[in-house]
Structures are given as C-alpha cells and as structure tokens.
PDB file of N, CA and C in Angstrom:
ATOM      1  N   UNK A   1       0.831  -1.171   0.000  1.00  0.00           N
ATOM      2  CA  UNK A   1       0.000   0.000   0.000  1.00  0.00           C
ATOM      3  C   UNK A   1       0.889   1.252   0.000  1.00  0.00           C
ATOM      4  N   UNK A   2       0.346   2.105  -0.843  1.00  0.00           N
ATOM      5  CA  UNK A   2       1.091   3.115  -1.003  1.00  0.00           C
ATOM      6  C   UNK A   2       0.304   4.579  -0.444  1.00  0.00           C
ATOM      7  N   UNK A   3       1.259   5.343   0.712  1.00  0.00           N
ATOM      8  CA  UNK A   3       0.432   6.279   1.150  1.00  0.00           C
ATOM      9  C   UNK A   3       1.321   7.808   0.957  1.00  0.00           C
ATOM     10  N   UNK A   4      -0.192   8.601   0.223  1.00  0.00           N
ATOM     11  CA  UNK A   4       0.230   9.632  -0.332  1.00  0.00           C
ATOM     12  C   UNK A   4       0.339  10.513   0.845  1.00  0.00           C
ATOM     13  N   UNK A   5       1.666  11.336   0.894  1.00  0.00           N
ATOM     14  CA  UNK A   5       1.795  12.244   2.589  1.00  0.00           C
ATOM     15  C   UNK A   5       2.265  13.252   1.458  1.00  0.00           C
ATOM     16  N   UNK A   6       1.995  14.782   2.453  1.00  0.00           N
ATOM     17  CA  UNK A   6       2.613  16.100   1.968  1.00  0.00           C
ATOM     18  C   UNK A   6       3.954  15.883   1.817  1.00  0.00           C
ATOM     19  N   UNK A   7       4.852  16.746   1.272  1.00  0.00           N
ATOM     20  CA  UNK A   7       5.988  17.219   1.489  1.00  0.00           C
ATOM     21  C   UNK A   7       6.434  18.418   0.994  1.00  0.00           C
ATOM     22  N   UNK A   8       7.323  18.909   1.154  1.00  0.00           N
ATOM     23  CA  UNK A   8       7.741  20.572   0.535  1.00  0.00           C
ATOM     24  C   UNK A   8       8.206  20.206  -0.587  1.00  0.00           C
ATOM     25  N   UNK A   9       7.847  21.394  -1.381  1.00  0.00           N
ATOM     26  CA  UNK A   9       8.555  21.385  -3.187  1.00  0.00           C
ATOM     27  C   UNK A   9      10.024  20.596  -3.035  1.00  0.00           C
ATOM     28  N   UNK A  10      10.218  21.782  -1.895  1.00  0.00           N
ATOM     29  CA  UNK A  10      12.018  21.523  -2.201  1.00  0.00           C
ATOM     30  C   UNK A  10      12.748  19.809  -2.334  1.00  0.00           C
ATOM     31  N   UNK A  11      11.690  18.563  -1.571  1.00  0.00           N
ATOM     32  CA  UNK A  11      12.039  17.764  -1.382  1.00  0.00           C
ATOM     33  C   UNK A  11      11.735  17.114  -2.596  1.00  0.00           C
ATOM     34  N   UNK A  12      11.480  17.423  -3.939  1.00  0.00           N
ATOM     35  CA  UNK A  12      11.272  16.807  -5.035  1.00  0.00           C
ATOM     36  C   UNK A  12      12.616  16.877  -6.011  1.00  0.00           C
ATOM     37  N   UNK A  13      12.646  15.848  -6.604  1.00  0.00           N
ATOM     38  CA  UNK A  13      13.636  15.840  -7.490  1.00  0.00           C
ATOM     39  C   UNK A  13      13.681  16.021  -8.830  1.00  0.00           C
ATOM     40  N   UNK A  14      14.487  16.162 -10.053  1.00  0.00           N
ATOM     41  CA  UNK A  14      14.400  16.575 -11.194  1.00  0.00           C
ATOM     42  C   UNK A  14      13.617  15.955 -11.539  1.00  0.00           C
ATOM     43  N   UNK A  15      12.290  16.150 -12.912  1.00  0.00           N
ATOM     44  CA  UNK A  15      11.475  15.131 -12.938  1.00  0.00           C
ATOM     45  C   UNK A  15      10.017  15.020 -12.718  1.00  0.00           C
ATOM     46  N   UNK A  16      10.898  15.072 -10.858  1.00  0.00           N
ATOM     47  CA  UNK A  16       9.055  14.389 -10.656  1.00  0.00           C
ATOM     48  C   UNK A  16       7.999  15.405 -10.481  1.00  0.00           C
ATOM     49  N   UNK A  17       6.899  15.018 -10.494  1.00  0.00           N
ATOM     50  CA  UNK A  17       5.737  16.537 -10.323  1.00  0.00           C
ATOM     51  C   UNK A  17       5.173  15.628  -9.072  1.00  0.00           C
ATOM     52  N   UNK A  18       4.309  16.853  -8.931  1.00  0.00           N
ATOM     53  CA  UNK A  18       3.374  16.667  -7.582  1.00  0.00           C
ATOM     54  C   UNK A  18       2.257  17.621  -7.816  1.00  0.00           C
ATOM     55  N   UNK A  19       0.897  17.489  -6.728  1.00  0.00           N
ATOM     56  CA  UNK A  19      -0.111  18.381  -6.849  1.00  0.00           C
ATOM     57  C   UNK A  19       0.383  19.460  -5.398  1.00  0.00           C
ATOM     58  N   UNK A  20       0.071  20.756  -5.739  1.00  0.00           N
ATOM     59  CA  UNK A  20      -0.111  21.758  -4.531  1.00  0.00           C
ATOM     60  C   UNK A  20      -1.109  21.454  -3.636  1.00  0.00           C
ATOM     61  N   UNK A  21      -0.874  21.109  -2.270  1.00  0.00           N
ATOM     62  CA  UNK A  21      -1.612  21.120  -1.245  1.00  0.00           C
ATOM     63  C   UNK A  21      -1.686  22.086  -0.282  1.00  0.00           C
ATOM     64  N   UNK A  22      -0.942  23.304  -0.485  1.00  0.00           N
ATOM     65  CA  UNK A  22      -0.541  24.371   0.791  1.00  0.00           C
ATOM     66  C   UNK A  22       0.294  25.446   0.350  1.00  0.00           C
ATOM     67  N   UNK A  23       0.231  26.912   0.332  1.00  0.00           N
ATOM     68  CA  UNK A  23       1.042  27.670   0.655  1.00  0.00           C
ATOM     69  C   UNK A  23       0.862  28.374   1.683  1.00  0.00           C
ATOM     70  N   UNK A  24       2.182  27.978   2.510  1.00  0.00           N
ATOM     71  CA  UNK A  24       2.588  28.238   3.544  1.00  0.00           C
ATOM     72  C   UNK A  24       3.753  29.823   3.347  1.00  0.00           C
ATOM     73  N   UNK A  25       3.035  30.923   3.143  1.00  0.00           N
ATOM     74  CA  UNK A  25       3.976  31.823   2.820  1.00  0.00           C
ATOM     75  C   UNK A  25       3.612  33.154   3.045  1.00  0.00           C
ATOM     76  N   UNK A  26       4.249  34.203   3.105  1.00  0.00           N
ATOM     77  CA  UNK A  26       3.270  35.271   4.055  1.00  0.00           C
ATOM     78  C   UNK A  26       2.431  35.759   2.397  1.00  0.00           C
ATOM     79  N   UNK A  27       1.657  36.376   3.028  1.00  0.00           N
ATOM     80  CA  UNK A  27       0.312  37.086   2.123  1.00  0.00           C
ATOM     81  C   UNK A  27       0.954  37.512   0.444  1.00  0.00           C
ATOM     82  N   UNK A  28       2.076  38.117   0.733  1.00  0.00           N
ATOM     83  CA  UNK A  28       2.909  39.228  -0.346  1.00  0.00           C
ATOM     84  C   UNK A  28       3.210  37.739  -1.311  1.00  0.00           C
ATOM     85  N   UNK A  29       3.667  37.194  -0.872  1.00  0.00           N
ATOM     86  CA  UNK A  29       4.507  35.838  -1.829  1.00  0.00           C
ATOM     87  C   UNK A  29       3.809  35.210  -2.394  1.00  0.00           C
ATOM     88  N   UNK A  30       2.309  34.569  -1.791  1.00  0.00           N
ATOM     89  CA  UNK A  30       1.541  33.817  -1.965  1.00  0.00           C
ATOM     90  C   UNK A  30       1.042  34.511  -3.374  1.00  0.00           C
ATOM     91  N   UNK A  31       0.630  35.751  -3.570  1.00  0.00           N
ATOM     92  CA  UNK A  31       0.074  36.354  -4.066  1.00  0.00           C
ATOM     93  C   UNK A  31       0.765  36.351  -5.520  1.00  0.00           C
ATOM     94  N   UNK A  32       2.052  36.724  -5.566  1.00  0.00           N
ATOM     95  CA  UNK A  32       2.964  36.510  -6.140  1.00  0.00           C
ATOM     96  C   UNK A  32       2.661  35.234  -6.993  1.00  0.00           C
ATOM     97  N   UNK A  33       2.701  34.051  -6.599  1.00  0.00           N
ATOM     98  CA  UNK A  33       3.348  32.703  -6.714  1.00  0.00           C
ATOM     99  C   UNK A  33       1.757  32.336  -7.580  1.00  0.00           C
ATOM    100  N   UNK A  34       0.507  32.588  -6.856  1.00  0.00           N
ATOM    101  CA  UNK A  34      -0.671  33.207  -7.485  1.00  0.00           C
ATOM    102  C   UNK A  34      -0.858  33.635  -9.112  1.00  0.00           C
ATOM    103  N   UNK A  35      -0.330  34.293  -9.157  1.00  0.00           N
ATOM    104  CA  UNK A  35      -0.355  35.649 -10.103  1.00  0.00           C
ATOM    105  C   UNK A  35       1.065  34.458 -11.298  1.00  0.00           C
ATOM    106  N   UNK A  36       1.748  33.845 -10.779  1.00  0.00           N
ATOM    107  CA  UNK A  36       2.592  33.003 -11.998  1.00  0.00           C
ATOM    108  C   UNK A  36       1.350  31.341 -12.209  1.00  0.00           C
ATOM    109  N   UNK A  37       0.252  31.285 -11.636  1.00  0.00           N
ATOM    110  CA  UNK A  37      -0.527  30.113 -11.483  1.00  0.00           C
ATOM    111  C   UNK A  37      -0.228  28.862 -10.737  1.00  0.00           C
ATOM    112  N   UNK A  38       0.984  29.253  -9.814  1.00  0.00           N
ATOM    113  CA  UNK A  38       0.848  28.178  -8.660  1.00  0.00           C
ATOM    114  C   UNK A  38      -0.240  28.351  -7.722  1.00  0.00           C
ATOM    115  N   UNK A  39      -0.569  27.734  -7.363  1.00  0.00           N
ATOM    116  CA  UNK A  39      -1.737  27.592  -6.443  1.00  0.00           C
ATOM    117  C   UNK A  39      -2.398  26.239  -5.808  1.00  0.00           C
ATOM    118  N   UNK A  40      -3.380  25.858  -5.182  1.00  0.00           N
ATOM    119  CA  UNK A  40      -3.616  24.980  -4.556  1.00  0.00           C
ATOM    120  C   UNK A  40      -4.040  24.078  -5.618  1.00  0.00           C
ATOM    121  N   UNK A  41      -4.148  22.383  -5.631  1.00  0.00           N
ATOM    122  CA  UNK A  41      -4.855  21.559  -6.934  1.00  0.00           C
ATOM    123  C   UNK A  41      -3.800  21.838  -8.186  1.00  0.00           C
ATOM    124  N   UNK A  42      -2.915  22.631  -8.515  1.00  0.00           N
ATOM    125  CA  UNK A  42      -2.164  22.616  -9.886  1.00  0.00           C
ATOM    126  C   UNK A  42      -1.117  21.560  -9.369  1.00  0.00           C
ATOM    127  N   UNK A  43      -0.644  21.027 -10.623  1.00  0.00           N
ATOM    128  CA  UNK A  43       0.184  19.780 -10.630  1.00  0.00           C
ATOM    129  C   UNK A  43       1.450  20.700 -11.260  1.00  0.00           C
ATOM    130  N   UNK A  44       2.638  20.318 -10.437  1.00  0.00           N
ATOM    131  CA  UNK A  44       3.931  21.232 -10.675  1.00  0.00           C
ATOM    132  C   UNK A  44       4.754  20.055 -11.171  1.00  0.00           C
ATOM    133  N   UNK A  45       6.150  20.427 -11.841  1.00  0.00           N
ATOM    134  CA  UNK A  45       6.609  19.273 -12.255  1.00  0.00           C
ATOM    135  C   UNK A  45       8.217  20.207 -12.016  1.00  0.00           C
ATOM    136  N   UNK A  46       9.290  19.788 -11.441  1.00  0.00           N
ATOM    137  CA  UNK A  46      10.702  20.207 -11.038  1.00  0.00           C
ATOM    138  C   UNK A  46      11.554  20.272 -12.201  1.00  0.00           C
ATOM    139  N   UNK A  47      11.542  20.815 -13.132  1.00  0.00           N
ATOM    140  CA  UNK A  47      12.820  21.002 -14.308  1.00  0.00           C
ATOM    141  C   UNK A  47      14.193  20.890 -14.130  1.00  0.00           C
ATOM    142  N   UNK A  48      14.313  21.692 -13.777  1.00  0.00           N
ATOM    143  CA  UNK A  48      15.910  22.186 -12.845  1.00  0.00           C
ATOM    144  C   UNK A  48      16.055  22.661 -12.116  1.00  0.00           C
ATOM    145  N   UNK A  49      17.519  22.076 -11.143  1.00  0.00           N
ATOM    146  CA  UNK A  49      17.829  22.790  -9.929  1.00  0.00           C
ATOM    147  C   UNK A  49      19.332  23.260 -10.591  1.00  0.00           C
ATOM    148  N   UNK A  50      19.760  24.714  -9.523  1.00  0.00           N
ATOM    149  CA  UNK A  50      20.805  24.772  -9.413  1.00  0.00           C
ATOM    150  C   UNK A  50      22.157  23.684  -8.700  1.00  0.00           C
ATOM    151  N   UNK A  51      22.851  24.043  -8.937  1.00  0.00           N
ATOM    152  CA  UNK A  51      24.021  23.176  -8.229  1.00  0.00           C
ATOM    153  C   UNK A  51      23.748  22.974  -6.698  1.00  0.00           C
ATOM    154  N   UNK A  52      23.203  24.897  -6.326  1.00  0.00           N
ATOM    155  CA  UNK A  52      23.734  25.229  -4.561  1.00  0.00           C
ATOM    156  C   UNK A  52      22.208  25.195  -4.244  1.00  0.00           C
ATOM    157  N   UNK A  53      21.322  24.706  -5.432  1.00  0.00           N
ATOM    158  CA  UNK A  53      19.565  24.051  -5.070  1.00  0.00           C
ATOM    159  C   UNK A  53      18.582  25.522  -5.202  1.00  0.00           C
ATOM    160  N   UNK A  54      19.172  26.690  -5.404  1.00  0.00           N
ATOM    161  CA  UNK A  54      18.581  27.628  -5.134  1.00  0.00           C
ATOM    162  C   UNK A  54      19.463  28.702  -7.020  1.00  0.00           C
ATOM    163  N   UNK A  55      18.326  28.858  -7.656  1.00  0.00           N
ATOM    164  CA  UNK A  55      17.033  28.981  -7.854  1.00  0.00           C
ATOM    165  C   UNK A  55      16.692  27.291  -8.598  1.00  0.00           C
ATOM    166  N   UNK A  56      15.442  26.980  -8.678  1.00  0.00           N
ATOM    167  CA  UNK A  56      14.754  25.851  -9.012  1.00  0.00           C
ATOM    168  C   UNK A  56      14.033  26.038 -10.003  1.00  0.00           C
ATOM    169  N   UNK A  57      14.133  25.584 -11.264  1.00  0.00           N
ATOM    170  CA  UNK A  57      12.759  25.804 -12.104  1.00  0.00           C
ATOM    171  C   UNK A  57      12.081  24.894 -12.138  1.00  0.00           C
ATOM    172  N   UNK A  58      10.701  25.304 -11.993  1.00  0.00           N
ATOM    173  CA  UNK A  58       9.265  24.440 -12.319  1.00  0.00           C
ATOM    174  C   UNK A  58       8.731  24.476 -13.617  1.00  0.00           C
ATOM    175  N   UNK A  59       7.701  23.981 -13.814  1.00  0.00           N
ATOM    176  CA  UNK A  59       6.746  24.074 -14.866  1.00  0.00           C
ATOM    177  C   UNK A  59       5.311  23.965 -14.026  1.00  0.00           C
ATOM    178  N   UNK A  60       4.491  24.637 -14.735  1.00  0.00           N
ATOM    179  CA  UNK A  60       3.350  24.628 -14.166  1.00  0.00           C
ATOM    180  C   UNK A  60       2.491  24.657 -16.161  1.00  0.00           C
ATOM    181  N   UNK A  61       1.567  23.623 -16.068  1.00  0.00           N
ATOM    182  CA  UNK A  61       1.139  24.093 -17.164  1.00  0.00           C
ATOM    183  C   UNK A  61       2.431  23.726 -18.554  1.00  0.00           C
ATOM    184  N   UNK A  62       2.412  24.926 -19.523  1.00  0.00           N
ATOM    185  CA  UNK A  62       2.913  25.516 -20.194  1.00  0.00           C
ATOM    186  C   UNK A  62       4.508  26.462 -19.688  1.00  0.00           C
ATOM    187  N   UNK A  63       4.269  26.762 -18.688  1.00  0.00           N
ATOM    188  CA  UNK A  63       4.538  28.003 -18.049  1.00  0.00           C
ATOM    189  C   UNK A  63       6.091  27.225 -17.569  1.00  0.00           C
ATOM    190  N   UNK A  64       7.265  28.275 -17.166  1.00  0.00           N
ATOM    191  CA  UNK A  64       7.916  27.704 -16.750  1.00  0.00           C
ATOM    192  C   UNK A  64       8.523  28.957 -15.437  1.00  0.00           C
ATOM    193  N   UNK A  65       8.852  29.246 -14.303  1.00  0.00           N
ATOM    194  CA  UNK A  65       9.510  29.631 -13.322  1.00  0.00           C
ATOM    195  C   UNK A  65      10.329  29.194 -12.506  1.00  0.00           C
ATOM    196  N   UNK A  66      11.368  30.473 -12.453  1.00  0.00           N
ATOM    197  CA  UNK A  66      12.534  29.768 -11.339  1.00  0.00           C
ATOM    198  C   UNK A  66      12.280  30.428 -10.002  1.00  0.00           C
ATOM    199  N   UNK A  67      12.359  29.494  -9.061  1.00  0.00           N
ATOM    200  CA  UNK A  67      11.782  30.094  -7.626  1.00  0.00           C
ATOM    201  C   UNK A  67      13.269  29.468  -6.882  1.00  0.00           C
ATOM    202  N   UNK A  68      12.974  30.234  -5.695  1.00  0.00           N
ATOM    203  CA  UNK A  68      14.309  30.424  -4.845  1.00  0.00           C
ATOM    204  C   UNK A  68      13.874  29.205  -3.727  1.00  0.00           C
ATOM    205  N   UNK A  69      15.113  29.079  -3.357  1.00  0.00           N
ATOM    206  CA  UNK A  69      14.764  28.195  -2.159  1.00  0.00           C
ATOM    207  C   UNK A  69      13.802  27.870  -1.050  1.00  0.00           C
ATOM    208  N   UNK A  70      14.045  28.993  -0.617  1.00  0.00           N
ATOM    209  CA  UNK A  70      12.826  29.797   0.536  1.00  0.00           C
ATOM    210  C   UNK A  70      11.602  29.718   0.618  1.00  0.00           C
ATOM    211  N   UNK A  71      11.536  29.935  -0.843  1.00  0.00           N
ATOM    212  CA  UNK A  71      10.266  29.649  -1.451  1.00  0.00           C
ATOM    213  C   UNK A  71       9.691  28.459  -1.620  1.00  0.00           C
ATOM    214  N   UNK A  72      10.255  27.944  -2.195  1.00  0.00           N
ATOM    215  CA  UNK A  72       9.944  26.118  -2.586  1.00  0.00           C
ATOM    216  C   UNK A  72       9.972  25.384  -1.138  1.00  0.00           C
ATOM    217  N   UNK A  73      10.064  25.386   0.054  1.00  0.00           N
ATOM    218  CA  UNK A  73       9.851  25.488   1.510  1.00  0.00           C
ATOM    219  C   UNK A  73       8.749  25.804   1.827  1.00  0.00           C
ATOM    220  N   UNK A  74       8.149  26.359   1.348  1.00  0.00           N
ATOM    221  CA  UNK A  74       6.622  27.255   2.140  1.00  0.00           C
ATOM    222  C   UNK A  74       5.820  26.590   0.839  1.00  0.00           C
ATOM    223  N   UNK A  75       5.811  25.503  -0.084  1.00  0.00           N
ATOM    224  CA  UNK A  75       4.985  25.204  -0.615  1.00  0.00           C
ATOM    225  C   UNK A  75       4.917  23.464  -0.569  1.00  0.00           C
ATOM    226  N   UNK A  76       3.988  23.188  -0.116  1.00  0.00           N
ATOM    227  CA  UNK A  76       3.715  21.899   0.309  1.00  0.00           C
ATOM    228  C   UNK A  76       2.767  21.119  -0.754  1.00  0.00           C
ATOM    229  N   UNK A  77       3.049  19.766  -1.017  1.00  0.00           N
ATOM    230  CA  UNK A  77       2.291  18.888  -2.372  1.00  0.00           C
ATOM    231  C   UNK A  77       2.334  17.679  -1.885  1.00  0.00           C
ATOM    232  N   UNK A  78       1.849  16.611  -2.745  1.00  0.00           N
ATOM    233  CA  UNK A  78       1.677  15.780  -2.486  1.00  0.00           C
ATOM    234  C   UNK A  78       2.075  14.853  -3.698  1.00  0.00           C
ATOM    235  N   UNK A  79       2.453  13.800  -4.219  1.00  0.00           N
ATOM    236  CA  UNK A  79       2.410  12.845  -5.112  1.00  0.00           C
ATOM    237  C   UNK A  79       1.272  12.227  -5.306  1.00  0.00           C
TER     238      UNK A  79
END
C-alpha cells in the first residue's frame, strides 16, 4: 500500500511533479506565486535545480519559473 503524505517542493527531485496542497507563505509571496498560477490543486513538475539548489525551475502548465529556495519550503504537495 502506497500512502500519499505532503511534502515541501524543495524535497522533489528533477522530474518528478506533484499536486499543490498548501502555501505556507506570508500574504505578499503567496500572491505573487498566485499571479505566476501556482496555487492549490495545480500539478507542478521540477525542471531544474541549481548546483547550490537555489534557484529551481518548475513548470506549471505551459509556463515555466525559477523560484528560490525559501520559497519552494513554504509550498507543500503531495504525489
């Protein structure tokens, strides 16, 4: 049996996607992160990391963004 638990973006690896279950981030960021179409229910998928892990690009969609460490921390998903 396989059981689906949260975890933070950051803990994903090149590759794999996950669905958004949480942003955990103050009001200003969220909004932000919003406004590029992350949000709760979208399925993200990890493109690239830097070497030192910070900045990270996603895909969302079509769409592609590089988010900082900090960031990818305060956003929680699920497989």
């Amino acid at each position: 049996m396989i059981i689906n638990c949260n975890m933070r973006l950051s803990e994903l690896k090149i590759g794999e996607s996950a669905v958004v279950t949480a942003i955990k981030l103050k009001k200003k960021d969220r909004e932000r992160l919003f406004s590029f179409g992350i949000r709760e229910g979208v399925l993200i998928t990890v493109v690239r990391k830097s070497l030192f892990g910070s900045p990270t690009l996603v895909k969302i969609s079509d769409f592609f963004v590089a988010l900082q460490e900090k960031t990818l921390f305060g956003i929680e998903v699920r497989k």
